[in-house]
N, C-alpha and C. Protein backbone atom coordinates (compact mmCIF):
# COMPACT_ATOMS: atom_id res chain seq x y z
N UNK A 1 55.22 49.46 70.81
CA UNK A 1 55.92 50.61 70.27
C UNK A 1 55.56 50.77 68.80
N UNK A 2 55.46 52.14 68.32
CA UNK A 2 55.01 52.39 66.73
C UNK A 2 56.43 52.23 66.27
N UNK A 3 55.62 51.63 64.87
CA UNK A 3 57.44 51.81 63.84
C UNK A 3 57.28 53.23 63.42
N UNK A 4 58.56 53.22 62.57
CA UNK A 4 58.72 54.68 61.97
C UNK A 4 57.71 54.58 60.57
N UNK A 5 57.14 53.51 60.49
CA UNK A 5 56.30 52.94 59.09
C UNK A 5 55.16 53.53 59.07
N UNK A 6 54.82 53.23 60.59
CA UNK A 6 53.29 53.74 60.93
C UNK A 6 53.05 55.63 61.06
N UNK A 7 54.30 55.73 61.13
CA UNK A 7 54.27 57.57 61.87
C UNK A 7 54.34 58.63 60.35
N UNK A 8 53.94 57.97 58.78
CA UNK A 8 54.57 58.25 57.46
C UNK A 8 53.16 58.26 57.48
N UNK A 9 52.98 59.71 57.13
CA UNK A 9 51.66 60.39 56.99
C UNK A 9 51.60 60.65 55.40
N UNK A 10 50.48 60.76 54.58
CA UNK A 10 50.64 60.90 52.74
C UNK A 10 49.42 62.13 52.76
N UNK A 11 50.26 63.07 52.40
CA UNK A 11 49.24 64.14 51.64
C UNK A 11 48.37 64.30 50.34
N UNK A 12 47.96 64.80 50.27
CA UNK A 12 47.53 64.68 48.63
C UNK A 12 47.56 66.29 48.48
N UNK A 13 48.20 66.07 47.17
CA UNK A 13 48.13 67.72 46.10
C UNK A 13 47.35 67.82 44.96
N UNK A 14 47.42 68.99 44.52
CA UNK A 14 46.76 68.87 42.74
C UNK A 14 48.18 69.35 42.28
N UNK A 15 48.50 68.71 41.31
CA UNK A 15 49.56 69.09 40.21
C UNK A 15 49.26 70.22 39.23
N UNK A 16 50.08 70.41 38.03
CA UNK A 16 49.34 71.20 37.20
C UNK A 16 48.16 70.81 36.12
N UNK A 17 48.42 69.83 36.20
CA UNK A 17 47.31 69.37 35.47
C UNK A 17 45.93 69.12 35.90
N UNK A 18 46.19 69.53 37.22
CA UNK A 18 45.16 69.65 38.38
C UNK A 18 44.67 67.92 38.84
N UNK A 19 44.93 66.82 38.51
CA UNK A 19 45.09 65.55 38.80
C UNK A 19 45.77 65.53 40.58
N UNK A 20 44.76 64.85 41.43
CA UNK A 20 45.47 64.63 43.00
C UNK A 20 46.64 63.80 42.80
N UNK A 21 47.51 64.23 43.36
CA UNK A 21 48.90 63.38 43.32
C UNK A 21 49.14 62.62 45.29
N UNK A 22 49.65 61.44 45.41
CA UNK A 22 49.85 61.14 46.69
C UNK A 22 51.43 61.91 46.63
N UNK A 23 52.01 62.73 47.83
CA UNK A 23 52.94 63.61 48.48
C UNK A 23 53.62 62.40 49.41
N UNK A 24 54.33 61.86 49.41
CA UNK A 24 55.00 61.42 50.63
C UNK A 24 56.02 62.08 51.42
N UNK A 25 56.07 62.18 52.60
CA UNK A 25 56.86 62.51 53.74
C UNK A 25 57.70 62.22 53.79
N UNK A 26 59.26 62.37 54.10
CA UNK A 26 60.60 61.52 54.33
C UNK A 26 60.51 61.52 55.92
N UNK A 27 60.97 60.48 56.34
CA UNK A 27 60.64 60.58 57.84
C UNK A 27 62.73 59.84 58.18
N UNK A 28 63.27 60.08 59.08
CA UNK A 28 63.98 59.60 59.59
C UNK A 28 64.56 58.54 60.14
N UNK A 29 65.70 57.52 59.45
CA UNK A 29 65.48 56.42 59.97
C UNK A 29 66.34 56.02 60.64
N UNK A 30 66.43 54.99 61.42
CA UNK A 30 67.79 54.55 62.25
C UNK A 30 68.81 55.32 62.34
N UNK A 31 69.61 55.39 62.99
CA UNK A 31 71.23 55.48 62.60
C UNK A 31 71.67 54.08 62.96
N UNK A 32 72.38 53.61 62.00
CA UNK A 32 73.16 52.35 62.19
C UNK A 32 74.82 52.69 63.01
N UNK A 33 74.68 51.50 64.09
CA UNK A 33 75.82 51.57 64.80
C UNK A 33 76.65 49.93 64.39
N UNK A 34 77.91 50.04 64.34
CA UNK A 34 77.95 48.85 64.29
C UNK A 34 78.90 48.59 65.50
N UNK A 35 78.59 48.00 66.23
CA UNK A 35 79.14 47.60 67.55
C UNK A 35 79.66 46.02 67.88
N UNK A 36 81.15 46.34 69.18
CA UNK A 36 81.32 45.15 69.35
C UNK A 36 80.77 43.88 70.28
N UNK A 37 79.38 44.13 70.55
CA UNK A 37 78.89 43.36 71.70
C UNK A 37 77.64 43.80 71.82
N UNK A 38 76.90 42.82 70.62
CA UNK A 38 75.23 43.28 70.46
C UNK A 38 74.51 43.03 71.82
N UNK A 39 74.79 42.12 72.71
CA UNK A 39 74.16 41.99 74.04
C UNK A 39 74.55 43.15 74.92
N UNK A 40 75.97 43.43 75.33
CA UNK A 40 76.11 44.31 76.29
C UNK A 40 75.63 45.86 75.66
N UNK A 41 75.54 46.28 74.40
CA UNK A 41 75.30 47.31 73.96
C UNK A 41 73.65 47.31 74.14
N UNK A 42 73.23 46.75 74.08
CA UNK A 42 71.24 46.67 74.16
C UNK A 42 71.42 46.98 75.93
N UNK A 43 71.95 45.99 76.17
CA UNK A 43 71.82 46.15 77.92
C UNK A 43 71.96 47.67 78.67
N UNK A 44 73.29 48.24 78.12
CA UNK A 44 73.98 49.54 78.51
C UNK A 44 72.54 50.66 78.14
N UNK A 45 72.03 50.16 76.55
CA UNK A 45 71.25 51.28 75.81
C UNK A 45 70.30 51.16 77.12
N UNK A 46 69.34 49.83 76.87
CA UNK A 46 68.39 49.98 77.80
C UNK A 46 68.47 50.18 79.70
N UNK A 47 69.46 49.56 80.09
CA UNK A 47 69.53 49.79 81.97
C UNK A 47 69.53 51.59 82.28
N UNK A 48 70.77 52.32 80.92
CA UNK A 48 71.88 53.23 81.96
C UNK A 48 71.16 54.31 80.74
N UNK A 49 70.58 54.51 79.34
CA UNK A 49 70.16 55.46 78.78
C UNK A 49 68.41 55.12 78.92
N UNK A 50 68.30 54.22 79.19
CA UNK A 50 66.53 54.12 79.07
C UNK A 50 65.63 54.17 77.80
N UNK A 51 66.46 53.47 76.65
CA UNK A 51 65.77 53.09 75.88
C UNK A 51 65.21 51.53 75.87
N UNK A 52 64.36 51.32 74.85
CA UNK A 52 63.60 50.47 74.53
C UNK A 52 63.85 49.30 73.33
N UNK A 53 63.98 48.46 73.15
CA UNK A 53 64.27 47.57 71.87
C UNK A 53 62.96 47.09 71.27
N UNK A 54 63.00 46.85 69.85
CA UNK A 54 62.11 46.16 69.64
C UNK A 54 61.86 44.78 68.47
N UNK A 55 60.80 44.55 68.44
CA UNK A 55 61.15 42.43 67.86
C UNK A 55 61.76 43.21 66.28
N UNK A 56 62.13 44.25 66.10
CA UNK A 56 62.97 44.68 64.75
C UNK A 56 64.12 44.73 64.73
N UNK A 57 64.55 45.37 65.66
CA UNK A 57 66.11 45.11 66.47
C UNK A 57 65.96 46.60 66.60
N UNK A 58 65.25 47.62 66.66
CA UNK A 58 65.62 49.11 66.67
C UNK A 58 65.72 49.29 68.43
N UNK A 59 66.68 50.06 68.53
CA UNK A 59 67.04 50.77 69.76
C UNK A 59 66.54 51.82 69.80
N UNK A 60 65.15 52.74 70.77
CA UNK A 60 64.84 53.99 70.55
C UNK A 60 64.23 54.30 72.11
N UNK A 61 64.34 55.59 71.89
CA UNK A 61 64.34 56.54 73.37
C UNK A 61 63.53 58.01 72.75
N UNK A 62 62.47 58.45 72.64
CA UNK A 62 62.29 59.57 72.17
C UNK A 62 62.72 59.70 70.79
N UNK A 63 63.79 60.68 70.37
CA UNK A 63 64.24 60.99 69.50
C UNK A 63 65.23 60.16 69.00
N UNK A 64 65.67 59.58 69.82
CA UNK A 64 67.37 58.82 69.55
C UNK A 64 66.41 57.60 69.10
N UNK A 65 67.20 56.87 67.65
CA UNK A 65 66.37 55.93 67.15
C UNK A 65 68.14 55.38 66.57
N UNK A 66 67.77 53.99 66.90
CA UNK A 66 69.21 53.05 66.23
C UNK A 66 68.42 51.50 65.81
N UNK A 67 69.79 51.64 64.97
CA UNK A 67 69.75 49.67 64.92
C UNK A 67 71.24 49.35 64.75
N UNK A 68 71.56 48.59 65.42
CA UNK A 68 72.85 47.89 66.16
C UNK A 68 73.41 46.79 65.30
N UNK A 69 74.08 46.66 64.80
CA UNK A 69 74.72 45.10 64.20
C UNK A 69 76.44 44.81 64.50
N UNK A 70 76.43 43.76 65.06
CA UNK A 70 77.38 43.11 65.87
C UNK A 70 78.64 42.99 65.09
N UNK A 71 79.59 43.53 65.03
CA UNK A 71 80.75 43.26 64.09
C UNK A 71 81.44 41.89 64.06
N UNK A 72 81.87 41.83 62.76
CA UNK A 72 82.80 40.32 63.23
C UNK A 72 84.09 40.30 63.82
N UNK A 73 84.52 41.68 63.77
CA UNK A 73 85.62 41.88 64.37
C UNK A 73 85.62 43.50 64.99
N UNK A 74 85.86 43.17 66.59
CA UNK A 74 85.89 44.20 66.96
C UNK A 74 86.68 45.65 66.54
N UNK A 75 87.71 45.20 66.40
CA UNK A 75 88.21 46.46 65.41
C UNK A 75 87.82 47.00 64.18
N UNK A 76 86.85 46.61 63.76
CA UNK A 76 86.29 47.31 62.66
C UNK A 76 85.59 48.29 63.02
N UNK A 77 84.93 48.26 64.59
CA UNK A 77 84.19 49.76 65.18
C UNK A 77 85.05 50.23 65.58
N UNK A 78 84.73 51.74 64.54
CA UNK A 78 85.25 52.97 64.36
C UNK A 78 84.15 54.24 64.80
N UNK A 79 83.82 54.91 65.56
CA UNK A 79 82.92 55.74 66.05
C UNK A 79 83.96 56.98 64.67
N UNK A 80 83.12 57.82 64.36
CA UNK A 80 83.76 58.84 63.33
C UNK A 80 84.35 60.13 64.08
N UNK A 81 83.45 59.78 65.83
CA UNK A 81 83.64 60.87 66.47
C UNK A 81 85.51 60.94 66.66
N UNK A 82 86.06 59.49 66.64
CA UNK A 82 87.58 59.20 67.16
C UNK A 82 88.40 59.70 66.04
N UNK A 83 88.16 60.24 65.18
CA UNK A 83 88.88 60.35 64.22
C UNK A 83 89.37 61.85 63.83
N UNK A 84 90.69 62.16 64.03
CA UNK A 84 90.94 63.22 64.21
C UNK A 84 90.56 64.44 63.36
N UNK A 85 90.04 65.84 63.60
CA UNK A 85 89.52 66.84 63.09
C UNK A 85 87.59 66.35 62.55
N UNK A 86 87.53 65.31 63.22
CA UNK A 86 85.98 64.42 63.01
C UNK A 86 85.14 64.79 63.78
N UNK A 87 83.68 65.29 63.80
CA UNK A 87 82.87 65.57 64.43
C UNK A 87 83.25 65.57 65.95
N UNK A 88 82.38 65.85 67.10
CA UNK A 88 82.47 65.66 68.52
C UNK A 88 81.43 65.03 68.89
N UNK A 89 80.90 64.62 67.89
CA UNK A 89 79.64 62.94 68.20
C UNK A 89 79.69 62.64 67.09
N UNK A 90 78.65 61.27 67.50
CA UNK A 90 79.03 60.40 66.59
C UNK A 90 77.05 60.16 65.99
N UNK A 91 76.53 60.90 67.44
CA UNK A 91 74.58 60.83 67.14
C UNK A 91 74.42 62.11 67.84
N UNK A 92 73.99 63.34 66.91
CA UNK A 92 73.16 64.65 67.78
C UNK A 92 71.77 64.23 67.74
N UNK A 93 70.79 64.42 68.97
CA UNK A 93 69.65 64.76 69.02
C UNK A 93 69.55 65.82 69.99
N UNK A 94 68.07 66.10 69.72
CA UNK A 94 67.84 67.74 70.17
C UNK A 94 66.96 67.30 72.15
N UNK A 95 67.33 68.18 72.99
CA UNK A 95 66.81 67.91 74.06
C UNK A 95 66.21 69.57 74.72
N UNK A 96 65.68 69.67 75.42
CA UNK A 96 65.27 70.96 76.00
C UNK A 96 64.96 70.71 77.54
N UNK A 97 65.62 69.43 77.99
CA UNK A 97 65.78 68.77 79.03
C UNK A 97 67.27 68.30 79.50
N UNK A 98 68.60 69.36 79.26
CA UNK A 98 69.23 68.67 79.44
C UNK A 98 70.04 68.12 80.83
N UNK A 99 69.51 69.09 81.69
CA UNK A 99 70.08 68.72 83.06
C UNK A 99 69.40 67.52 84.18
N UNK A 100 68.07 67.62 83.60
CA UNK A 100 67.10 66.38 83.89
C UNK A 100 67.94 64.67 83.57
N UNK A 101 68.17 65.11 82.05
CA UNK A 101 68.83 63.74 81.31
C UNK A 101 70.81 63.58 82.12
N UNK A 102 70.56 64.83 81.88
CA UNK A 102 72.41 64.37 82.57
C UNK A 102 72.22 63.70 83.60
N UNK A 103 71.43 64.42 84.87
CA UNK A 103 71.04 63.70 86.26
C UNK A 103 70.64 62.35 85.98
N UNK A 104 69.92 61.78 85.08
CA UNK A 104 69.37 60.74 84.90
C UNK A 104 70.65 59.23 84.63
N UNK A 105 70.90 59.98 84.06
CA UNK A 105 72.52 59.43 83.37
C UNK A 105 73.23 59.18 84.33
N UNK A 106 73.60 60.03 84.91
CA UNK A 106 74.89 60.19 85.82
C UNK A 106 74.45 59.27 87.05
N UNK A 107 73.00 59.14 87.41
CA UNK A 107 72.09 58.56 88.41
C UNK A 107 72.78 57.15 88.13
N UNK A 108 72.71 56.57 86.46
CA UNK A 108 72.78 54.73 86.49
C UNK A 108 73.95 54.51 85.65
N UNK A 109 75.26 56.14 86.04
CA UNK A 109 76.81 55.15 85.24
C UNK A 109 76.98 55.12 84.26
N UNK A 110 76.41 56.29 83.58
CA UNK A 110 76.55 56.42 82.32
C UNK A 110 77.84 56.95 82.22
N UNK A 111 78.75 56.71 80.58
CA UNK A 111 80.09 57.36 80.60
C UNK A 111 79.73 58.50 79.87
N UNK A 112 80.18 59.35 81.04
CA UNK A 112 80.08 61.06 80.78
C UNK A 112 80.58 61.59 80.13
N UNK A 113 81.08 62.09 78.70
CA UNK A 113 82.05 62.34 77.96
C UNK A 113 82.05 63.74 78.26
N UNK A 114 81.83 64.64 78.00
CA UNK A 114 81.43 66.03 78.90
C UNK A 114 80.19 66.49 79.24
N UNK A 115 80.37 67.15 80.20
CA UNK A 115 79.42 67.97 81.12
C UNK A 115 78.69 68.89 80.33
N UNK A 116 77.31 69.45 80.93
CA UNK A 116 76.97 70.59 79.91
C UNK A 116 77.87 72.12 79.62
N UNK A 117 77.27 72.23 78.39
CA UNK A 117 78.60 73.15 78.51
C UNK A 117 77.27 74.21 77.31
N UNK A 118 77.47 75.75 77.38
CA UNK A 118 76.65 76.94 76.72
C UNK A 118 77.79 77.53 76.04
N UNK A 119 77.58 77.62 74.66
CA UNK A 119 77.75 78.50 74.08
C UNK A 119 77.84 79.68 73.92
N UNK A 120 78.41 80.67 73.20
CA UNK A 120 77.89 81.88 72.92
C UNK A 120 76.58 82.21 72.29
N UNK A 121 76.25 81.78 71.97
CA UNK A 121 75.07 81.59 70.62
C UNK A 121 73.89 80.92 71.74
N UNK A 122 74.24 80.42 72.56
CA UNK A 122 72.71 79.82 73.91
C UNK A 122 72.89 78.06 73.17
N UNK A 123 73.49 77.71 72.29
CA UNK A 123 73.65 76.22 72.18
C UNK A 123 74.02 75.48 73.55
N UNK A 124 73.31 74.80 74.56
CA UNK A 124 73.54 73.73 75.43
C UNK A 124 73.62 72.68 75.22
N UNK A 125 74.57 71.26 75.69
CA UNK A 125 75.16 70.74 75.04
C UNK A 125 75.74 70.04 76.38
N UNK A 126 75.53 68.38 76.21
CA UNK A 126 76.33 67.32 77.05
C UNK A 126 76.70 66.45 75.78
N UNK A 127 77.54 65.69 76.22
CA UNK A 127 77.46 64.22 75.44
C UNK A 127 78.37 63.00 76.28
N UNK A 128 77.19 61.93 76.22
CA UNK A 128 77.62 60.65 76.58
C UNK A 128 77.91 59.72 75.34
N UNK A 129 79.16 58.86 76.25
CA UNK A 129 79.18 57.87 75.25
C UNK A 129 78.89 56.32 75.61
N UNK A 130 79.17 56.10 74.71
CA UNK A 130 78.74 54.02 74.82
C UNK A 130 79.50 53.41 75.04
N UNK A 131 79.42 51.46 74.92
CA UNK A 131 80.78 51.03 75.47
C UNK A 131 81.78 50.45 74.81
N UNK A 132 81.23 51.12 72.82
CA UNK A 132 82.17 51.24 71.84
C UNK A 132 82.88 52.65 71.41
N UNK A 133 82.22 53.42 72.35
CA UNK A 133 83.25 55.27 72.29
C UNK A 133 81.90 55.36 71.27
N UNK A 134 81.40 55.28 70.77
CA UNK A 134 80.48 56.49 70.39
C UNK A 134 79.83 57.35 70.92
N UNK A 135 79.58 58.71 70.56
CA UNK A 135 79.20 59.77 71.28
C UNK A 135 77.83 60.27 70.87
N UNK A 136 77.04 60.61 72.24
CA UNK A 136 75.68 60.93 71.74
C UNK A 136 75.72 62.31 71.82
N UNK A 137 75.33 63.92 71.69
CA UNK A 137 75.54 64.94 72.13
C UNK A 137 73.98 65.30 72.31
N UNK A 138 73.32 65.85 73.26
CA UNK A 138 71.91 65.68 73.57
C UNK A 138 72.14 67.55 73.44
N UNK A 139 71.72 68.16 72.46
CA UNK A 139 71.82 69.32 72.94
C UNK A 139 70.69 70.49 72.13
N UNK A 140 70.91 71.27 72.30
CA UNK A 140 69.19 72.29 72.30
C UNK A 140 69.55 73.87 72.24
């Protein structure tokens, strides 16, 4: 698997002084989860969402990119999604596949937090969650 290290492409510009300058890219990194059960959470990610781990500790599937760290006390995970007038996830990524992925999901027990659901605006929209309540919303 590529890191996100390798995928950091460098442009070069001329400034005003007309001197090439190296441009760097911001590229996207993890979202940190902090969860109560670094084993069963890798397991759940990888069996029932079909991601991948790697010798870094990152959890990634396409777009969805994490790194996981085990709390010392379970009550300290707080998903932001639980928190009243607080988002309705807790991780958006973008899908243009979403009835494929629901089926996929729903296929190996995934917890369904809602169904797809359309907008006025054509926003489509599921979201599953994990087996600390965080919410993923896969929507397009």
């Amino acid at each position: 698997m590529k890191s996100n290290k390798e995928n950091v492409s460098e442009e070069k510009a001329e400034n005003i002084t007309g001197k090439q300058e190296v441009m760097r890219k911001i590229i996207t990194g993890p979202t940190i989860l902090l969860v109560s059960n670094l084993t069963e959470s890798r397991r759940y990610y990888n069996e029932v969402l079909g991601c991948e781990h790697d010798d870094c500790g990152h959890t990634s599937r396409e777009g969805l990119f994490l790194l996981m760290y085990e709390a010392n006390n379970a009550a300290d995970v707080k998903p932001i999604s639980s928190i009243p007038g607080g988002p309705p996830w807790d991780i958006l990524v973008y899908t243009n596949s979403h009835d494929e992925l629901l089926e996929e999901f729903k296929a190996k027990k995934a917890i369904i937090h809602t169904e797809i659901k359309v907008s006025d605006s054509g926003w489509k929209e599921f979201i599953i969650q994990d087996l600390d309540g965080y919410k993923i919303g896969f929507g397009g």
